[in-house]
Protein backbone atom coordinates (compact mmCIF):
# COMPACT_ATOMS: atom_id res chain seq x y z
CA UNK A 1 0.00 0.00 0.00
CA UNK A 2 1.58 3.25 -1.10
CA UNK A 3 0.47 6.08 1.58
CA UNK A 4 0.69 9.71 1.37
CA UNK A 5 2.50 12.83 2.00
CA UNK A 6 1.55 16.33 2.57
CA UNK A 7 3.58 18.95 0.54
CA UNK A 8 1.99 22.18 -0.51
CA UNK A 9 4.94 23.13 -2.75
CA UNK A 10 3.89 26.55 -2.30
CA UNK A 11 0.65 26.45 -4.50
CA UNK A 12 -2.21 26.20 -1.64
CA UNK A 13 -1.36 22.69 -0.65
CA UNK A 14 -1.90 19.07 -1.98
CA UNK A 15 -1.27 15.12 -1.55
CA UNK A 16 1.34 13.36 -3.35
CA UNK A 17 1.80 9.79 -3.34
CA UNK A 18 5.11 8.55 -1.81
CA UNK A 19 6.03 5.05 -0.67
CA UNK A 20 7.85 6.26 1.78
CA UNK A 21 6.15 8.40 4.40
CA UNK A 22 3.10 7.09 6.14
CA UNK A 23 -0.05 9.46 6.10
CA UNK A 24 -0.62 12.62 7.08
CA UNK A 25 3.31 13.26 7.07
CA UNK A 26 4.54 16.85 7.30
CA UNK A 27 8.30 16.43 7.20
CA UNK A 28 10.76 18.42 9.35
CA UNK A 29 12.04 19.54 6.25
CA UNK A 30 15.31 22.30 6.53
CA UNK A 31 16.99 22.76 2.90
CA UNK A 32 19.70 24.93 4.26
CA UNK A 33 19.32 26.61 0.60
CA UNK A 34 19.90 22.99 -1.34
CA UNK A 35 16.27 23.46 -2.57
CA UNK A 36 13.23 25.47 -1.87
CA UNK A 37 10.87 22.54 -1.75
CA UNK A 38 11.32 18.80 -0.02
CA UNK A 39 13.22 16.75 -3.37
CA UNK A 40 12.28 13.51 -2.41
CA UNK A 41 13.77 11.16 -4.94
CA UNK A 42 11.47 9.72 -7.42
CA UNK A 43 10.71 5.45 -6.81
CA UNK A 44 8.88 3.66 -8.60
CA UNK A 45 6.95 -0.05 -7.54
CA UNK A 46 10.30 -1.27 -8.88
CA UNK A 47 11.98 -0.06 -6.27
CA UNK A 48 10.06 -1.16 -3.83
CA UNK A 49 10.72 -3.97 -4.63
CA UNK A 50 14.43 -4.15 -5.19
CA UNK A 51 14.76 -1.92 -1.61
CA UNK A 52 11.99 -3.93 0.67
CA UNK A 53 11.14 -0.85 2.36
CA UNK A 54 8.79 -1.60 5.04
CA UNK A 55 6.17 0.68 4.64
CA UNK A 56 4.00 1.49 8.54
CA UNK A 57 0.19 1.58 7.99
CA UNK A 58 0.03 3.30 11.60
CA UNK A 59 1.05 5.82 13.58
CA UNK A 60 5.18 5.29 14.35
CA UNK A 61 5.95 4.81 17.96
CA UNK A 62 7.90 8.21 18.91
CA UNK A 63 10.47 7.69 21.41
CA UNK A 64 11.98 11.37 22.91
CA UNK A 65 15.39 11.19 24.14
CA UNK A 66 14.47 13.83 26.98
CA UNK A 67 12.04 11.23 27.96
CA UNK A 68 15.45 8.86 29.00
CA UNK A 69 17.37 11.67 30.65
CA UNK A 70 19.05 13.92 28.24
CA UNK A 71 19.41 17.76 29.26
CA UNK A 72 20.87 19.78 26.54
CA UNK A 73 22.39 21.61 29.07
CA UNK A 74 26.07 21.13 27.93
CA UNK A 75 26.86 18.18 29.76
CA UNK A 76 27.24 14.91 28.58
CA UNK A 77 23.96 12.85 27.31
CA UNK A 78 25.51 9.84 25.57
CA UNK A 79 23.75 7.47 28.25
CA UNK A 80 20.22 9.06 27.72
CA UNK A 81 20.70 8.31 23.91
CA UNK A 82 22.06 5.21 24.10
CA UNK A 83 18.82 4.05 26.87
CA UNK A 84 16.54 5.64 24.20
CA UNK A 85 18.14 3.99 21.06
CA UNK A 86 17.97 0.62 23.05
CA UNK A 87 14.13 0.94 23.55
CA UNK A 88 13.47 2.52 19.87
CA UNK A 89 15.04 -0.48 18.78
CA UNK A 90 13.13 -2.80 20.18
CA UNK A 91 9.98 -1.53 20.08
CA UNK A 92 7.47 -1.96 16.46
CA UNK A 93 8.45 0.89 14.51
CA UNK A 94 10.01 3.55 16.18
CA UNK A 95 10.79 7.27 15.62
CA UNK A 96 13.83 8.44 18.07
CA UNK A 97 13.22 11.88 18.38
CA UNK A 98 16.22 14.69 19.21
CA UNK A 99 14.01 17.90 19.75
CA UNK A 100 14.61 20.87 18.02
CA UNK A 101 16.10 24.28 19.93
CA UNK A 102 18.63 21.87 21.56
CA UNK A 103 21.96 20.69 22.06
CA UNK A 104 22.97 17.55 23.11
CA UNK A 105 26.36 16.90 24.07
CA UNK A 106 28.03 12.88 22.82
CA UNK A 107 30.68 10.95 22.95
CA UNK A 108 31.24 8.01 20.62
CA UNK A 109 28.09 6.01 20.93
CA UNK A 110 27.22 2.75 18.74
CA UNK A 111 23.90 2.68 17.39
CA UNK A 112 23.68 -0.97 16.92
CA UNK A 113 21.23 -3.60 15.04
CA UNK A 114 19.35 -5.70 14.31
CA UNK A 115 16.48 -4.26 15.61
CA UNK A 116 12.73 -5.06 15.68
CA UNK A 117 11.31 -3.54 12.74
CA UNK A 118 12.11 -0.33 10.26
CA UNK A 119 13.15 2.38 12.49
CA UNK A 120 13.69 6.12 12.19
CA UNK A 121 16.08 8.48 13.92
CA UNK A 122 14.90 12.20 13.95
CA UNK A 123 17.02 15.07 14.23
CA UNK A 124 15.48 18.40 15.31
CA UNK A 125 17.84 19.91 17.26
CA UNK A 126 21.66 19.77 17.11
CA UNK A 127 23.89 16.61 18.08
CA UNK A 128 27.48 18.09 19.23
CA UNK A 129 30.75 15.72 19.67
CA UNK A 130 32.80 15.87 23.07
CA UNK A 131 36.41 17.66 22.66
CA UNK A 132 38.05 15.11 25.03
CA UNK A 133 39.82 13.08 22.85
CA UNK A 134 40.55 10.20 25.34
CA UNK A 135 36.22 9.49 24.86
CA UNK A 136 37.35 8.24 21.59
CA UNK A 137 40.31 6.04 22.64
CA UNK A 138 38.03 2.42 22.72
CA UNK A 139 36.12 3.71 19.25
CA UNK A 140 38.17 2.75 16.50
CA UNK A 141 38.25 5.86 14.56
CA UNK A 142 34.26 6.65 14.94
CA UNK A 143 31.61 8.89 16.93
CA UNK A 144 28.14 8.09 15.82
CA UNK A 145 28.35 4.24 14.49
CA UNK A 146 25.22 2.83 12.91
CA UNK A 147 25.83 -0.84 12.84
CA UNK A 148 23.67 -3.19 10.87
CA UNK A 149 20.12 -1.48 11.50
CA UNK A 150 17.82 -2.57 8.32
CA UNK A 151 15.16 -0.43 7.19
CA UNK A 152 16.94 2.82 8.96
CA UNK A 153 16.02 6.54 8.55
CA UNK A 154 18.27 9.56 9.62
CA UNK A 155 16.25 12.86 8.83
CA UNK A 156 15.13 15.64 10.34
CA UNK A 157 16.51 18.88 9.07
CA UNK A 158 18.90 19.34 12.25
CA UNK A 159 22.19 19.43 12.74
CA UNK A 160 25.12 16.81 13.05
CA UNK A 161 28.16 18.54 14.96
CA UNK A 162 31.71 16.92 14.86
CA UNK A 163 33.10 19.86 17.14
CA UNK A 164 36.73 19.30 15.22
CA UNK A 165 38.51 22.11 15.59
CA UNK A 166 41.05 20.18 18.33
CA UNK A 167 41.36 17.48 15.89
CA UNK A 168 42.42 19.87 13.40
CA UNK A 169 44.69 21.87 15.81
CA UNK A 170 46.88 19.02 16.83
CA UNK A 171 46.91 17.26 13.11
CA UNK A 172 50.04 16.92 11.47
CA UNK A 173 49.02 18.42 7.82
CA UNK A 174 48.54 21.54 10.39
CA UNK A 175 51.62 20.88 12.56
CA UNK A 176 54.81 19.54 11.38
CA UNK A 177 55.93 18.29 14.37
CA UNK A 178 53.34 16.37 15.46
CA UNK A 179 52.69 12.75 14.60
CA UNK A 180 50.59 12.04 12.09
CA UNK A 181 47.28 10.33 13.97
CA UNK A 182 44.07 9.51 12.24
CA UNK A 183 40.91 11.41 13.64
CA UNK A 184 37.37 10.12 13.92
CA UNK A 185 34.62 9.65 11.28
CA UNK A 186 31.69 12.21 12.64
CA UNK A 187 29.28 9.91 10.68
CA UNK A 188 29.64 5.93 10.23
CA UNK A 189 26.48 3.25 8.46
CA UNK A 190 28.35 -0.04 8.64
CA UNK A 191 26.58 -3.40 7.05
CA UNK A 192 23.24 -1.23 7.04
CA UNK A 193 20.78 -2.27 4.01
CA UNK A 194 17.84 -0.35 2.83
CA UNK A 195 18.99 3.26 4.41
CA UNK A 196 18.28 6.65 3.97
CA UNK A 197 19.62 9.78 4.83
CA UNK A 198 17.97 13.18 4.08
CA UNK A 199 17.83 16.64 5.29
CA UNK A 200 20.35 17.60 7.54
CA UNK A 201 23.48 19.53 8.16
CA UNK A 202 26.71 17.50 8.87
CA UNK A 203 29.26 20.16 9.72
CA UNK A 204 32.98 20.08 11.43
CA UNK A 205 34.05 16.59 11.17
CA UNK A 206 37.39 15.48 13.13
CA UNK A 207 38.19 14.04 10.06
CA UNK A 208 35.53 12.74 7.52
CA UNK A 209 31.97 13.76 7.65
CA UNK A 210 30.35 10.74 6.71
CA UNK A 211 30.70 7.07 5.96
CA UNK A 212 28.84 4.72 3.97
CA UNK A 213 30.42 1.00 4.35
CA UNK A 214 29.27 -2.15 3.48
CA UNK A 215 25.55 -1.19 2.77
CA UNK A 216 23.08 -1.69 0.54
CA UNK A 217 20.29 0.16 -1.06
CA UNK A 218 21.20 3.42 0.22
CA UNK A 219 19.62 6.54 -0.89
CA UNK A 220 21.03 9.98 0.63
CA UNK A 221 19.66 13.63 -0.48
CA UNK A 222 18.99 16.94 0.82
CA UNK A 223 22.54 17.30 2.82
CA UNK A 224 24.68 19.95 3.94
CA UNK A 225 28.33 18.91 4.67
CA UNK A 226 30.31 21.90 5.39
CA UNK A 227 33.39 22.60 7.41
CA UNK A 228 36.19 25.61 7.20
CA UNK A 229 38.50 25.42 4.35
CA UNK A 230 41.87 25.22 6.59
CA UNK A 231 40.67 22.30 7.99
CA UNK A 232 42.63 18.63 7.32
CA UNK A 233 41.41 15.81 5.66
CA UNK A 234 37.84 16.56 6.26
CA UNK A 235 36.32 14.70 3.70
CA UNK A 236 32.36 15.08 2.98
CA UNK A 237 31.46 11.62 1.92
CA UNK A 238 33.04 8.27 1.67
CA UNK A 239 31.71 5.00 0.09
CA UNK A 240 33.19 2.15 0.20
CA UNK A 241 32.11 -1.80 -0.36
CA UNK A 242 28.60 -0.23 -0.93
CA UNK A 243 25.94 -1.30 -3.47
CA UNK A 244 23.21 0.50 -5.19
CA UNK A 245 23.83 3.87 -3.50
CA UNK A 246 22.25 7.30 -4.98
CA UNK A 247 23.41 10.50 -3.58
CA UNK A 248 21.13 13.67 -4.59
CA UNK A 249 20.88 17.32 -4.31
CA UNK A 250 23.71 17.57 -1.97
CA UNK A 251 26.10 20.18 -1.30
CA UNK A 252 29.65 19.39 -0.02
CA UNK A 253 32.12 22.47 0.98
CA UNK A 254 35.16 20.72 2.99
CA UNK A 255 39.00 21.08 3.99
């Protein structure tokens, strides 16, 4: 069953099918000047198909992360996130929530899979990375680590903070006479099949932005991946081992 979304496109407002969103669906839509208008990709019944989307016929389950404990009040919230991802995951269809007007303070956290059915992560307000580089020291390399979560959605129209600037301070393309260390990814979707990504501003990695590895059927549009010319190695987005990936109406300004 295809359901509907509401988009009024700026002409007095009107349905349009989309497999996608359930119905009514007024998505928290922020273009950051990529378009004027939500450019949701076109899909067809074939790919429906070829991405077994589960599509919800009810209302999602929505899961707020204040609910678990997080503050937004500077200090760290990375167990209140982790709590909340742990019951959005195993609940029927979940929509984590990150409410707008806020920020929320992380360290490395793993999102991990499987979980119960399709579920959504929704990012309103503004996800900032701890400076303390010793909170990355059992991470590999990674702050925010989706790991093998089918059926996942990151939206939102919020923001996605890698707070880098101490990464790029002590980094050996910067410093000479510093050893030459390898920073975190801000964003990582590892072994993560029928994914999308839309909508949101990815900004001041450590080192890379974003990560796609090892998925499949991957659709990301809509993004903003920005950080300060000067700044090393801070790549906007990397695929690798991936498989039937489509990246649209993106805009990528990096060091």
């Amino acid at each position: 069953m295809v359901r509907r979304h509401y988009d009024d496109g700026g002409r007095g407002g009107s349905y349009k099918e989309h497999p996608l969103h359930p119905k009514p669906y007024h998505p928290y839509f922020h273009t950051f000047g990529v378009s004027n208008k939500p450019n949701y990709p076109t899909l067809n019944s074939g790919d429906l198909f070829n991405y077994n989307i589960e599509i919800r016929t009810s209302a999602p389950k929505i899961v707020n992360v204040d609910a678990f404990g997080a503050k937004a009040n500077g200090r760290d919230d990375s167990q209140a996130f982790k709590k909340a991802w742990k019951y959005a995951c195993s609940s029927q269809g979940a929509t984590l929530v990150v409410p707008k007007k806020k920020v929320y303070h992380l360290k490395p956290i793993d999102f991990s899979g499987p979980c119960k059915s399709a579920i959504s992560l929704n990012i309103q307000g503004t996800i900032k990375a701890t400076v303390n580089h010793s909170d990355y020291e059992r991470y590999d390399g990674r702050w925010l680590y989706f790991d093998k979560v089918q059926n996942l959605r990151v939206e939102g129209g919020g923001i996605i903070n890698g707070n880098g600037r101490t990464w790029w301070e002590n980094s050996c393309k910067i410093n000479k006479a510093l050893p030459c260390k390898e920073a975190p990814t801000a964003v990582t979707f590892n072994e993560c099949n029928n994914l999308l990504v839309a909508s949101l501003l990815i900004k001041n990695a450590q080192q890379m932005h974003l990560s796609f590895r090892k998925c499949v059927n991957v659709k990301a549009f809509n993004l903003l991946v920005k950080a300060p010319g000067h700044s090393p190695n801070t790549d906007g987005i990397h695929v690798t081992e991936t498989q039937n990936i489509n990246i649209n109406n993106c805009v990528i300004g990096t060091g």
